[in-house]
N, C-alpha and C. Protein backbone atom coordinates (compact mmCIF):
# COMPACT_ATOMS: atom_id res chain seq x y z
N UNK A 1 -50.13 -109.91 -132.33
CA UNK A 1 -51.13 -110.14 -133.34
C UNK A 1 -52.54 -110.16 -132.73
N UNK A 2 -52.74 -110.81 -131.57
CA UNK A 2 -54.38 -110.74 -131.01
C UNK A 2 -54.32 -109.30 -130.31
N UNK A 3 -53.86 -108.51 -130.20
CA UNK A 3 -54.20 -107.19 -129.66
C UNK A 3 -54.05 -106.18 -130.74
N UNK A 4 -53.83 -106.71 -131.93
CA UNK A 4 -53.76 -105.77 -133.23
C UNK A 4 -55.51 -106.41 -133.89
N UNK A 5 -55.83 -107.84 -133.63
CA UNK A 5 -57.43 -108.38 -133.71
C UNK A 5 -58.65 -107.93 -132.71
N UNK A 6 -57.91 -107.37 -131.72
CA UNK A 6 -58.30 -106.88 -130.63
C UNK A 6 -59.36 -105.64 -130.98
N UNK A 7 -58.30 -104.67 -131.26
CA UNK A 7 -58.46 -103.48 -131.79
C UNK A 7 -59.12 -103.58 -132.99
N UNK A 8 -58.67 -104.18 -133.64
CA UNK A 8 -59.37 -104.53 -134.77
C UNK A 8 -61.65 -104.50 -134.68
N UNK A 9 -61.62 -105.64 -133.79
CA UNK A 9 -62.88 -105.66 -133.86
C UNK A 9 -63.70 -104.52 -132.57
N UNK A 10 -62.70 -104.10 -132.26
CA UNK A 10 -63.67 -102.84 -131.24
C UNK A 10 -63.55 -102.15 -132.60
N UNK A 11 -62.90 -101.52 -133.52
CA UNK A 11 -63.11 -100.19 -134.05
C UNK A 11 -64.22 -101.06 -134.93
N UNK A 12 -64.25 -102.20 -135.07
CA UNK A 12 -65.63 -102.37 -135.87
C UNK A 12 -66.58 -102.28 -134.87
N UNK A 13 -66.50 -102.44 -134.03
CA UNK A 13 -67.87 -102.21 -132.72
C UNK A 13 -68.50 -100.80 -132.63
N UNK A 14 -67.39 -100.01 -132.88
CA UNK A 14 -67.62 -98.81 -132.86
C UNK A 14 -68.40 -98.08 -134.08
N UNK A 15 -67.73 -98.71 -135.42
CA UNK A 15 -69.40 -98.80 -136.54
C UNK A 15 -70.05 -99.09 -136.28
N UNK A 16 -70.51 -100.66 -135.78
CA UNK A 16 -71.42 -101.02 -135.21
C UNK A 16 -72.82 -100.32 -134.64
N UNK A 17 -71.92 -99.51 -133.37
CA UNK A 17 -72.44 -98.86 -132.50
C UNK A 17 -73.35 -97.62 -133.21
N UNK A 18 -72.26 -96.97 -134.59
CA UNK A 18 -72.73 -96.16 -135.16
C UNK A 18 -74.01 -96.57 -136.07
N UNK A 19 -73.97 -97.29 -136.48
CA UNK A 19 -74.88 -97.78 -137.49
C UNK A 19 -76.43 -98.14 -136.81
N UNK A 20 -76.11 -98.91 -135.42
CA UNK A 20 -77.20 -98.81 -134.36
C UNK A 20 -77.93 -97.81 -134.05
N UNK A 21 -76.96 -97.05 -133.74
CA UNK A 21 -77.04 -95.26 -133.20
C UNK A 21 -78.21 -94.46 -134.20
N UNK A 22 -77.58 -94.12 -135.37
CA UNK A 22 -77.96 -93.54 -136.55
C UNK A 22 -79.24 -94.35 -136.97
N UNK A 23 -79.60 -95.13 -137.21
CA UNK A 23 -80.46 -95.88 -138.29
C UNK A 23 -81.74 -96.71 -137.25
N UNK A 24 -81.15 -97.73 -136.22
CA UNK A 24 -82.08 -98.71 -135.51
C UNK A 24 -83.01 -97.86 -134.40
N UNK A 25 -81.76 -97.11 -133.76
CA UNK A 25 -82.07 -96.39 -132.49
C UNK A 25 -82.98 -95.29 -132.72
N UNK A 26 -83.10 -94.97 -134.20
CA UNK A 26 -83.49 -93.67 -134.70
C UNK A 26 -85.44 -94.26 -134.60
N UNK A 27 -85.80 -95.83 -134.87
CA UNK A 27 -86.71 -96.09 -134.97
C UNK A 27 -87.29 -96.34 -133.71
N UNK A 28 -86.83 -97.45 -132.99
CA UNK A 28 -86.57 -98.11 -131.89
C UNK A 28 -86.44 -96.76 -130.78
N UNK A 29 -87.56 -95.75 -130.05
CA UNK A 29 -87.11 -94.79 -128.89
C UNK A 29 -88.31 -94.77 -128.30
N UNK A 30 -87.52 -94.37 -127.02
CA UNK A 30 -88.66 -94.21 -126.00
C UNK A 30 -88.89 -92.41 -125.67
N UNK A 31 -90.13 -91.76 -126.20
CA UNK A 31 -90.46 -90.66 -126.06
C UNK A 31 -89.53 -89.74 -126.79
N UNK A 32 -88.91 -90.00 -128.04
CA UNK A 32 -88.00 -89.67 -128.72
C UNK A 32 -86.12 -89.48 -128.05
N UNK A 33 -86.33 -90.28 -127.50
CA UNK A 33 -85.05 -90.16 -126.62
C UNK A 33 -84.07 -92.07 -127.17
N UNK A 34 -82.93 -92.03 -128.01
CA UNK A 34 -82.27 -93.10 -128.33
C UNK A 34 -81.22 -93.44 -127.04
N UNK A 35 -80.81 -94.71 -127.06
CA UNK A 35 -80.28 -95.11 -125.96
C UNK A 35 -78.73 -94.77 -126.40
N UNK A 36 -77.49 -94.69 -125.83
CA UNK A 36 -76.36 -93.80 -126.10
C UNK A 36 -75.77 -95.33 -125.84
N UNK A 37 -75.14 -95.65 -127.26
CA UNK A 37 -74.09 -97.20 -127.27
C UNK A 37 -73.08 -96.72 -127.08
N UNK A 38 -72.46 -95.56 -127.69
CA UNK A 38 -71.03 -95.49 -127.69
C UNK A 38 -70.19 -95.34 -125.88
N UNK A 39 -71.61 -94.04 -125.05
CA UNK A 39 -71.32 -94.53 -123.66
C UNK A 39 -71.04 -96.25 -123.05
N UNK A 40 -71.87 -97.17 -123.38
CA UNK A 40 -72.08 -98.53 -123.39
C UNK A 40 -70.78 -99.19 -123.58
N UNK A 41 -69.81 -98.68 -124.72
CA UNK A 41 -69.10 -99.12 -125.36
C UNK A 41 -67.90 -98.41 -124.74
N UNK A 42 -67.71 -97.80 -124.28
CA UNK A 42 -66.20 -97.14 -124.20
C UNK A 42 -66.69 -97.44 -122.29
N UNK A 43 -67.45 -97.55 -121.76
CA UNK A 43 -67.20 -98.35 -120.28
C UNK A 43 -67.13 -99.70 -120.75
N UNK A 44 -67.77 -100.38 -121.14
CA UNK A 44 -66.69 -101.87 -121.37
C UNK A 44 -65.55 -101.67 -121.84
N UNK A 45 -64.62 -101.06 -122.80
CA UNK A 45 -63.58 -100.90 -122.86
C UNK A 45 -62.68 -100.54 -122.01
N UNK A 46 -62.99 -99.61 -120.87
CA UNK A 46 -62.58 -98.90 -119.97
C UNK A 46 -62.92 -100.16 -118.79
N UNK A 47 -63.47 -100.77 -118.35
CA UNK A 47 -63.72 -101.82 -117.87
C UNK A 47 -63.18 -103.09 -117.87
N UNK A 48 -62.37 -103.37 -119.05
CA UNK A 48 -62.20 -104.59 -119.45
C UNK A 48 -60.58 -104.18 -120.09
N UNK A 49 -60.27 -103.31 -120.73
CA UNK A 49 -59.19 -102.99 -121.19
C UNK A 49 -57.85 -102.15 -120.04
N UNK A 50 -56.61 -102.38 -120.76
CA UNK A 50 -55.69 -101.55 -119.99
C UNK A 50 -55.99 -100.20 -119.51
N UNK A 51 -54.74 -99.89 -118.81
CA UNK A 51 -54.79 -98.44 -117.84
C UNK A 51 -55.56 -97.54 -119.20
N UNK A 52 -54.62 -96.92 -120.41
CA UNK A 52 -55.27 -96.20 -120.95
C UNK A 52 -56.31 -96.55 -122.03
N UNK A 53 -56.80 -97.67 -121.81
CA UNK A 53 -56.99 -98.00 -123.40
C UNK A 53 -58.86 -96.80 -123.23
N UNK A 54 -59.51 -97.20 -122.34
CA UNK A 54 -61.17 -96.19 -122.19
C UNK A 54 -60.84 -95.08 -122.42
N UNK A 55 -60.04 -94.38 -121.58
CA UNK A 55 -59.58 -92.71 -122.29
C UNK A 55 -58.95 -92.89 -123.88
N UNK A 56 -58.33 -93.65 -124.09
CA UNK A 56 -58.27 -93.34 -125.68
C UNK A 56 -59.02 -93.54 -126.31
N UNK A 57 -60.05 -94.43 -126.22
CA UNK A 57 -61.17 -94.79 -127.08
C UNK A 57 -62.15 -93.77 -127.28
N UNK A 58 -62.31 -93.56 -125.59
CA UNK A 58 -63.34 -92.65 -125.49
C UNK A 58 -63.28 -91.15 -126.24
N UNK A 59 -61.29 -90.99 -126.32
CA UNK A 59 -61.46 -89.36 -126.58
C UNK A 59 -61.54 -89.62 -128.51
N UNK A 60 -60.99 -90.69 -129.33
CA UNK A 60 -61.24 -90.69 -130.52
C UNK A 60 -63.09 -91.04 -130.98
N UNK A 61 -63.00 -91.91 -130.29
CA UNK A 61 -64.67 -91.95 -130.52
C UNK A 61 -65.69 -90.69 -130.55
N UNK A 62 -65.75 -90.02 -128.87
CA UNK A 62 -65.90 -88.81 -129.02
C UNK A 62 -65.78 -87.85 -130.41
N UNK A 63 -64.56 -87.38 -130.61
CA UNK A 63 -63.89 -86.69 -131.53
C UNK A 63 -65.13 -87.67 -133.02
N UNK A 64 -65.13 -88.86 -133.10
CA UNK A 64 -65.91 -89.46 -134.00
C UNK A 64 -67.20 -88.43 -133.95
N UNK A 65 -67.84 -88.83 -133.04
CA UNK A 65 -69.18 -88.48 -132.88
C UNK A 65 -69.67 -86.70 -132.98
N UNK A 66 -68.96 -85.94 -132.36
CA UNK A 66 -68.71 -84.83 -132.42
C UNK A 66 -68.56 -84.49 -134.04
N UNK A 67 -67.64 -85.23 -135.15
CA UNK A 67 -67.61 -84.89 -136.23
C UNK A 67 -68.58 -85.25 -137.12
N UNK A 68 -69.79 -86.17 -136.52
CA UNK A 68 -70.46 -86.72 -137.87
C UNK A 68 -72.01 -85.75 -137.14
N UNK A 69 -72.30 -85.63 -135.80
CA UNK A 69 -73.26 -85.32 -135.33
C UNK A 69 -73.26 -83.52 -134.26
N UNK A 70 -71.71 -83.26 -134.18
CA UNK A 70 -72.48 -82.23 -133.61
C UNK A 70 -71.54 -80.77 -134.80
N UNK A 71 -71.51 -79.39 -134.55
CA UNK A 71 -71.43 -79.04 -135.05
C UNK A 71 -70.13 -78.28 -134.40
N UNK A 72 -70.29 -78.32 -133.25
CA UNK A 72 -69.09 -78.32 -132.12
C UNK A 72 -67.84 -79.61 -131.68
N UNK A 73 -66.81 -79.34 -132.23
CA UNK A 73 -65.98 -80.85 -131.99
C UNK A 73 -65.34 -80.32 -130.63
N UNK A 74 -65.43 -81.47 -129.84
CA UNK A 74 -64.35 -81.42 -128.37
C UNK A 74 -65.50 -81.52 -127.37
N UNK A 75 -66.72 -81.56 -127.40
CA UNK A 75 -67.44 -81.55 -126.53
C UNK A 75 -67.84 -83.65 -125.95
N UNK A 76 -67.83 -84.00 -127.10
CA UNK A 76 -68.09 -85.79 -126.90
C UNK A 76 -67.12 -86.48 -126.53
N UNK A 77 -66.00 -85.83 -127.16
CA UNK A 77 -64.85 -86.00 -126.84
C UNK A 77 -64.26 -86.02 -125.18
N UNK A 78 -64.29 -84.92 -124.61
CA UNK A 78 -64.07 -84.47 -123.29
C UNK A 78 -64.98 -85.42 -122.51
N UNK A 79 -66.54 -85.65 -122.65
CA UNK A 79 -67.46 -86.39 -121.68
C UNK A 79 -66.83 -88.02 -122.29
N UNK A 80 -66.75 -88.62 -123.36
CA UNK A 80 -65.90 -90.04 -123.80
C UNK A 80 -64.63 -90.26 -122.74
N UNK A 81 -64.04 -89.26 -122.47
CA UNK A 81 -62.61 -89.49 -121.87
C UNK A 81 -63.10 -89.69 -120.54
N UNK A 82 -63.49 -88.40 -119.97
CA UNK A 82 -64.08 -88.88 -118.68
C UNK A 82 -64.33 -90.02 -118.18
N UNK A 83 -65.97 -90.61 -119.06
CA UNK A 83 -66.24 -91.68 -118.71
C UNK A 83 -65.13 -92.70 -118.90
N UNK A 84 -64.33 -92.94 -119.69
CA UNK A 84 -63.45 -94.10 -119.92
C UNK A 84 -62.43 -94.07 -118.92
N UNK A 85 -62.20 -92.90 -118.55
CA UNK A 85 -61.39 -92.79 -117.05
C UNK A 85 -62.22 -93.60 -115.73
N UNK A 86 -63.12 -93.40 -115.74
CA UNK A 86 -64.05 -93.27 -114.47
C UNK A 86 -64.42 -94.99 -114.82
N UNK A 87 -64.40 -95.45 -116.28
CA UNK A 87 -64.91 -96.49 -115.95
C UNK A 87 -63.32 -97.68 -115.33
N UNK A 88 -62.17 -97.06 -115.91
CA UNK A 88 -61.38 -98.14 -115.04
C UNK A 88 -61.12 -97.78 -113.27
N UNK A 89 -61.82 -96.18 -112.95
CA UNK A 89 -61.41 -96.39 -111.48
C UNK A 89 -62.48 -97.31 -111.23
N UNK A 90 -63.56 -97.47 -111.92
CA UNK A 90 -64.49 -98.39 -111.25
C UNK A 90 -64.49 -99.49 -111.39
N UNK A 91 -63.45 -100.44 -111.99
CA UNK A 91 -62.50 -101.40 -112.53
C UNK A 91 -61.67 -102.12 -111.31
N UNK A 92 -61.10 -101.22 -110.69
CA UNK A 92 -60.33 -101.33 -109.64
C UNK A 92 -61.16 -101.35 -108.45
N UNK A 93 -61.98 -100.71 -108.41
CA UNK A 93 -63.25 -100.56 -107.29
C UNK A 93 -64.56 -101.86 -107.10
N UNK A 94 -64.77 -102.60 -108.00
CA UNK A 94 -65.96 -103.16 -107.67
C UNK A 94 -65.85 -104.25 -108.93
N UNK A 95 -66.59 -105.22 -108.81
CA UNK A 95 -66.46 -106.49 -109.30
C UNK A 95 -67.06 -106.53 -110.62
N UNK A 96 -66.82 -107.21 -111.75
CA UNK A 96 -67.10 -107.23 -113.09
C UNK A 96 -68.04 -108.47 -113.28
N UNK A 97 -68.17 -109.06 -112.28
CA UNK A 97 -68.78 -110.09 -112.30
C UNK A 97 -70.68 -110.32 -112.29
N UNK A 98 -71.01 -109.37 -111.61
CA UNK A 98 -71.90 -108.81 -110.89
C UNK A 98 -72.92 -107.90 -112.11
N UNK A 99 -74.22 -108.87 -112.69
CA UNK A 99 -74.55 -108.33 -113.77
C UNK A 99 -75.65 -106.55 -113.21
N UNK A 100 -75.55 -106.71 -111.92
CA UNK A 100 -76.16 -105.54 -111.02
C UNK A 100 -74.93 -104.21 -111.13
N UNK A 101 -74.14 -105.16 -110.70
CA UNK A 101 -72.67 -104.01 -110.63
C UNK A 101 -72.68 -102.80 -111.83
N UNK A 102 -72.48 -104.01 -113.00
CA UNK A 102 -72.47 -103.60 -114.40
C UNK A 102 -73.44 -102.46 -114.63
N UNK A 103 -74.58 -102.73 -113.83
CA UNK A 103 -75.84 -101.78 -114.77
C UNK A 103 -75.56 -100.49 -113.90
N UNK A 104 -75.24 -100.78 -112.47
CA UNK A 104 -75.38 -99.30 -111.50
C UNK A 104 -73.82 -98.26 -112.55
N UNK A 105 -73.16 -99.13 -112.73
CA UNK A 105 -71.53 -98.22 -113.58
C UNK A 105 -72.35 -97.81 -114.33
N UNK A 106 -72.85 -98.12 -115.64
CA UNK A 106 -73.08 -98.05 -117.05
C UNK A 106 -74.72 -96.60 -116.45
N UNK A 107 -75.50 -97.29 -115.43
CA UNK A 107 -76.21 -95.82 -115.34
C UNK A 107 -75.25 -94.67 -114.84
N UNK A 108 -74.29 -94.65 -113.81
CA UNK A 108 -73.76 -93.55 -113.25
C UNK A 108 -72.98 -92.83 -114.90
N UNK A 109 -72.43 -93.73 -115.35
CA UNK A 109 -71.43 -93.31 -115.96
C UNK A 109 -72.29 -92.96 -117.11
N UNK A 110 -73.74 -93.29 -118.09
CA UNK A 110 -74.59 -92.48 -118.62
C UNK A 110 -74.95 -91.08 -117.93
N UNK A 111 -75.35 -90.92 -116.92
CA UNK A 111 -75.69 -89.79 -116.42
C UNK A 111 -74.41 -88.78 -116.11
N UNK A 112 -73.13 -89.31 -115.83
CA UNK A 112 -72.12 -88.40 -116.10
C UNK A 112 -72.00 -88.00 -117.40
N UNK A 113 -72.02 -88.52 -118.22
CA UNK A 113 -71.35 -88.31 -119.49
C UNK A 113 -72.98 -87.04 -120.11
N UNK A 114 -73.71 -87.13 -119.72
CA UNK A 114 -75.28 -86.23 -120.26
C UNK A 114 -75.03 -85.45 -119.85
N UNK A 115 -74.60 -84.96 -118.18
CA UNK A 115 -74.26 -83.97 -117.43
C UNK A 115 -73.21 -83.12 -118.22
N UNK A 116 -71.98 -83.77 -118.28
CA UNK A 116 -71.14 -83.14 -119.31
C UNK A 116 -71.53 -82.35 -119.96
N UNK A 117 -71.94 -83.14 -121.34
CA UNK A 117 -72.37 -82.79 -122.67
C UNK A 117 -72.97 -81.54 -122.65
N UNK A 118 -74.46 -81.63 -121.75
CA UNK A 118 -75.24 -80.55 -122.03
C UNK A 118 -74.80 -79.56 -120.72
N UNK A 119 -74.18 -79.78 -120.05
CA UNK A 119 -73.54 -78.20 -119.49
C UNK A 119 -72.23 -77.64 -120.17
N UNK A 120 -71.82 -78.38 -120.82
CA UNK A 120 -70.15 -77.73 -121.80
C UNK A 120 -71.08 -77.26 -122.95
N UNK A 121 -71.87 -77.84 -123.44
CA UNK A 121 -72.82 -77.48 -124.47
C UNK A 121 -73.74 -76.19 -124.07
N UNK A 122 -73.98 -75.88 -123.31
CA UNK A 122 -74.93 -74.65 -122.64
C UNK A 122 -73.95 -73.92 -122.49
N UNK A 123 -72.57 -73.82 -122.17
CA UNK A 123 -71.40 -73.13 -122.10
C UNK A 123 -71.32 -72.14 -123.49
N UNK A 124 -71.14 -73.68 -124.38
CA UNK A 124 -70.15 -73.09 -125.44
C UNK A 124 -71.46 -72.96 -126.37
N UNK A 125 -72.72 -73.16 -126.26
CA UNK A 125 -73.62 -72.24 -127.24
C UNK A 125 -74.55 -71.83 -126.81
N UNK A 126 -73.98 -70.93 -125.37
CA UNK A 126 -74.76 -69.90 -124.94
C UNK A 126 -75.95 -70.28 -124.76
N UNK A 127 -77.34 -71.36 -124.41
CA UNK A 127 -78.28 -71.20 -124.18
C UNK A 127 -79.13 -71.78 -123.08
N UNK A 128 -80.07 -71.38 -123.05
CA UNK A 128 -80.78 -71.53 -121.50
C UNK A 128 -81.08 -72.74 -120.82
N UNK A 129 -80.29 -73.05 -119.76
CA UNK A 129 -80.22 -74.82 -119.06
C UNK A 129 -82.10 -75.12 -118.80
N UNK A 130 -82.67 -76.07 -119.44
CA UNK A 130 -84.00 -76.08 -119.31
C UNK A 130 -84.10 -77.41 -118.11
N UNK A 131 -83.86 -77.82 -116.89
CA UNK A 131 -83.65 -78.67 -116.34
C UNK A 131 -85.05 -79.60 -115.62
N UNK A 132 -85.78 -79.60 -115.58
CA UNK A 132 -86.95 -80.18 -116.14
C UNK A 132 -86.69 -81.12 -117.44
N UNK A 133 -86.58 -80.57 -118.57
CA UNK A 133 -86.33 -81.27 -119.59
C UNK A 133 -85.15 -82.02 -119.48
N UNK A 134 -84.26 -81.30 -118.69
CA UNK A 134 -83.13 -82.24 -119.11
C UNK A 134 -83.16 -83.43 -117.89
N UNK A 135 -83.45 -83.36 -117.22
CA UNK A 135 -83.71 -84.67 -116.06
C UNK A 135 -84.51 -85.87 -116.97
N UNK A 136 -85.88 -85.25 -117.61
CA UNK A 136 -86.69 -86.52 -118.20
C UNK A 136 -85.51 -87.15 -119.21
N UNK A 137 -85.03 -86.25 -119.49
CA UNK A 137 -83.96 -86.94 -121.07
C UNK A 137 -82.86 -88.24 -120.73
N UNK A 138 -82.48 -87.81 -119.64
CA UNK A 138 -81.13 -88.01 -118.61
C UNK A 138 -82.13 -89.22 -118.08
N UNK A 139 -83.21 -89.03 -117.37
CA UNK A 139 -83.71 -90.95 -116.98
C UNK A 139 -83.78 -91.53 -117.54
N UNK A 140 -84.62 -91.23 -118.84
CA UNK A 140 -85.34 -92.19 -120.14
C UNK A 140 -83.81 -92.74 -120.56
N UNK A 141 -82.90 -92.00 -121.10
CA UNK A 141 -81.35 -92.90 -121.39
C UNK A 141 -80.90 -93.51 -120.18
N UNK A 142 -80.62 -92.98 -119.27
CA UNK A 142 -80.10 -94.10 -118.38
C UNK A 142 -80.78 -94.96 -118.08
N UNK A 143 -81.72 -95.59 -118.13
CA UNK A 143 -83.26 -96.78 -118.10
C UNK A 143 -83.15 -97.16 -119.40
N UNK A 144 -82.58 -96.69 -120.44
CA UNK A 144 -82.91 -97.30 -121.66
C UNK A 144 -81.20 -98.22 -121.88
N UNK A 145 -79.92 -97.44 -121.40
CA UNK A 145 -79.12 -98.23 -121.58
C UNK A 145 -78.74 -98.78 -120.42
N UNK A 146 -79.00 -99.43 -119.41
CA UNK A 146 -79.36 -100.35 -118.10
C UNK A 146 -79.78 -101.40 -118.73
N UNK A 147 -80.71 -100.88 -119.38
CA UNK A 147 -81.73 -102.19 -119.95
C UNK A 147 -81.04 -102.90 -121.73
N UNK A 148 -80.21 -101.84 -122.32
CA UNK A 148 -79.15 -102.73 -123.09
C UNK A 148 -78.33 -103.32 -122.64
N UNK A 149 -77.93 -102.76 -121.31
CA UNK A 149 -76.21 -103.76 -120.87
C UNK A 149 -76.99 -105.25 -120.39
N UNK A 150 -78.62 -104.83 -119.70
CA UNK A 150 -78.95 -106.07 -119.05
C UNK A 150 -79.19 -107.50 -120.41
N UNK A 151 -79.56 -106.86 -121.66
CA UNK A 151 -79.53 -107.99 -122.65
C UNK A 151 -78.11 -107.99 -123.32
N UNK A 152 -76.93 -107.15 -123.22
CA UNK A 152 -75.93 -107.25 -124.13
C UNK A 152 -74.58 -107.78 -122.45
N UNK A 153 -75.22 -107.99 -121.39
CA UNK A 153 -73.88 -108.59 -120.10
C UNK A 153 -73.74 -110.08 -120.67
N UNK A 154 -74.01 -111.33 -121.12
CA UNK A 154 -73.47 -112.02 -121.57
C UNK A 154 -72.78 -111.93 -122.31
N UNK A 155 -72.40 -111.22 -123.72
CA UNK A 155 -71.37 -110.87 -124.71
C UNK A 155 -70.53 -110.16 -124.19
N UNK A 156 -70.86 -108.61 -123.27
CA UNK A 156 -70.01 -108.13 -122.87
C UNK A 156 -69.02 -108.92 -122.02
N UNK A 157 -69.26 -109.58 -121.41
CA UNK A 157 -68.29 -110.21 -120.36
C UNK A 157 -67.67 -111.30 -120.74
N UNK A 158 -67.89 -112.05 -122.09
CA UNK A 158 -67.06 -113.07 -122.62
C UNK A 158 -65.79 -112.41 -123.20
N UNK A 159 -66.41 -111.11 -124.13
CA UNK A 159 -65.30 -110.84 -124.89
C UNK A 159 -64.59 -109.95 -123.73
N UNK A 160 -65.48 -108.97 -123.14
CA UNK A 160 -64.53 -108.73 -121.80
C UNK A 160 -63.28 -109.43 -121.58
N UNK A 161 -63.57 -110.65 -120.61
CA UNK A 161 -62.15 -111.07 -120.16
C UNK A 161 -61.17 -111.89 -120.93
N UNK A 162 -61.74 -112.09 -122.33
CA UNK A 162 -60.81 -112.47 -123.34
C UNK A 162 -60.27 -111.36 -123.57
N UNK A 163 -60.33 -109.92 -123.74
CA UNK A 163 -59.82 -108.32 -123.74
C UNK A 163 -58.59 -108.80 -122.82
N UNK A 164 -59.44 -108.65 -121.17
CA UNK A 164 -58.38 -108.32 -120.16
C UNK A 164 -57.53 -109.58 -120.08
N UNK A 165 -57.59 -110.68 -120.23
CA UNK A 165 -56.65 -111.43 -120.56
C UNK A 165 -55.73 -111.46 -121.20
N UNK A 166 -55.91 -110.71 -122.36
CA UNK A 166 -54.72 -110.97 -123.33
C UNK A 166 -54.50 -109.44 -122.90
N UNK A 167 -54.59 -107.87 -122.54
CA UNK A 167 -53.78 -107.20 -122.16
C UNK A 167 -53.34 -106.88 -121.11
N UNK A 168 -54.10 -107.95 -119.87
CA UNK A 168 -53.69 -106.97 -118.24
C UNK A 168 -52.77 -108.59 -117.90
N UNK A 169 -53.68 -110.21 -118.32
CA UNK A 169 -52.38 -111.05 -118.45
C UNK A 169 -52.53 -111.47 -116.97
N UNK A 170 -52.35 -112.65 -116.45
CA UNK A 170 -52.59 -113.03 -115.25
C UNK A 170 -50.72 -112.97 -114.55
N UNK A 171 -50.55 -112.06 -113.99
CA UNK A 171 -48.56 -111.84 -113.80
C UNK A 171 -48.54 -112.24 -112.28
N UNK A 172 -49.60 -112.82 -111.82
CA UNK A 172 -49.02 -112.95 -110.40
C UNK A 172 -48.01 -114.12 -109.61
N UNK A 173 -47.94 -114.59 -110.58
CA UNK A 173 -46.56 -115.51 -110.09
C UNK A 173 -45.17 -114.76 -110.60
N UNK A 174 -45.07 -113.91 -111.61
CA UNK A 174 -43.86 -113.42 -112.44
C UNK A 174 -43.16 -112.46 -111.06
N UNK A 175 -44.25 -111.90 -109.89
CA UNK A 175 -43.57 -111.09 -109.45
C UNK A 175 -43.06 -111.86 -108.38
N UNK A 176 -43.54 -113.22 -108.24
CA UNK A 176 -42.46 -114.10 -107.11
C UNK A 176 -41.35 -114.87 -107.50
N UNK A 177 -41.34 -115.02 -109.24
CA UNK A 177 -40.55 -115.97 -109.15
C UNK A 177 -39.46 -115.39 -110.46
């Protein structure tokens, strides 16, 4: 039942996120550039949740986003999975504790997921990589969501390890005794 409440309130996070996205973020930018929650959101999941839970989030979310915003589906999708992969090797790799830690993941793993996008996107609609432009785009978001995880790491990390608690489960006595 708490991992069916679980789920429950991420897929409302994930409106959330949308409703942020679409409407707040749309006002709220720096040099017309909005800060990317759903990246934000599927590395805490991927962070805080089981082996697969970031790749699944990431690839339905994706698949979300792709259907309401691009005109191409599979492209948000593919960079969502990634990152939700990448955010539990970095799970296993380095400490959750660490509100520094948090921001260096959440920039790498913004700037992976941009990289993606707009080279599968230059792929699949044929047009000219402007890279100049795309570097300013690619800082201004990763500086803009650094600077959300740095006001949203207290929430993240409560409900965090109430997440990994109730699905990863503290088993280290089960395997001695």
């Amino acid at each position: 039942m708490k991992k069916f409440l679980i789920n429950c309130i991420l897929i409302l996070l994930v409106f959330i996120c949308y409703f942020l996205q679409s409407n707040l973020f749309s006002w709220f930018n720096i040099a017309g550039i909005s800060p990317n929650l759903f990246v934000i959101l599927i590395v805490f999941i991927g962070l805080f949740g089981n082996r697969y839970m970031g790749a699944i989030y990431g690839i339905v979310v994706g698949f979300f986003i792709d259907y309401i915003f691009r005109s191409k589906v599979g492209i948000s999708a593919i960079a969502l999975g990634i990152v939700g992969v990448s955010a539990r090797i970095f799970d296993k790799n380095f400490s959750k504790d660490s509100r520094i830690t948090i921001m260096m993941i959440v920039g790498i793993l913004t700037a992976i997921f941009e990289i993606i996008s707009y080279f599968i996107g230059a792929i699949i609609f044929s047009f000219d990589v402007q890279v100049w432009q795309f570097i300013k785009i690619l800082l201004i978001e990763v500086v803009f969501n650094v600077l959300l995880v740095v006001i949203l790491y207290p929430l993240m990390t409560k409900f965090g390890y109430y997440i990994e608690n109730e699905y990863k489960g503290s088993r280290i006595l089960t395997r001695y005794f």
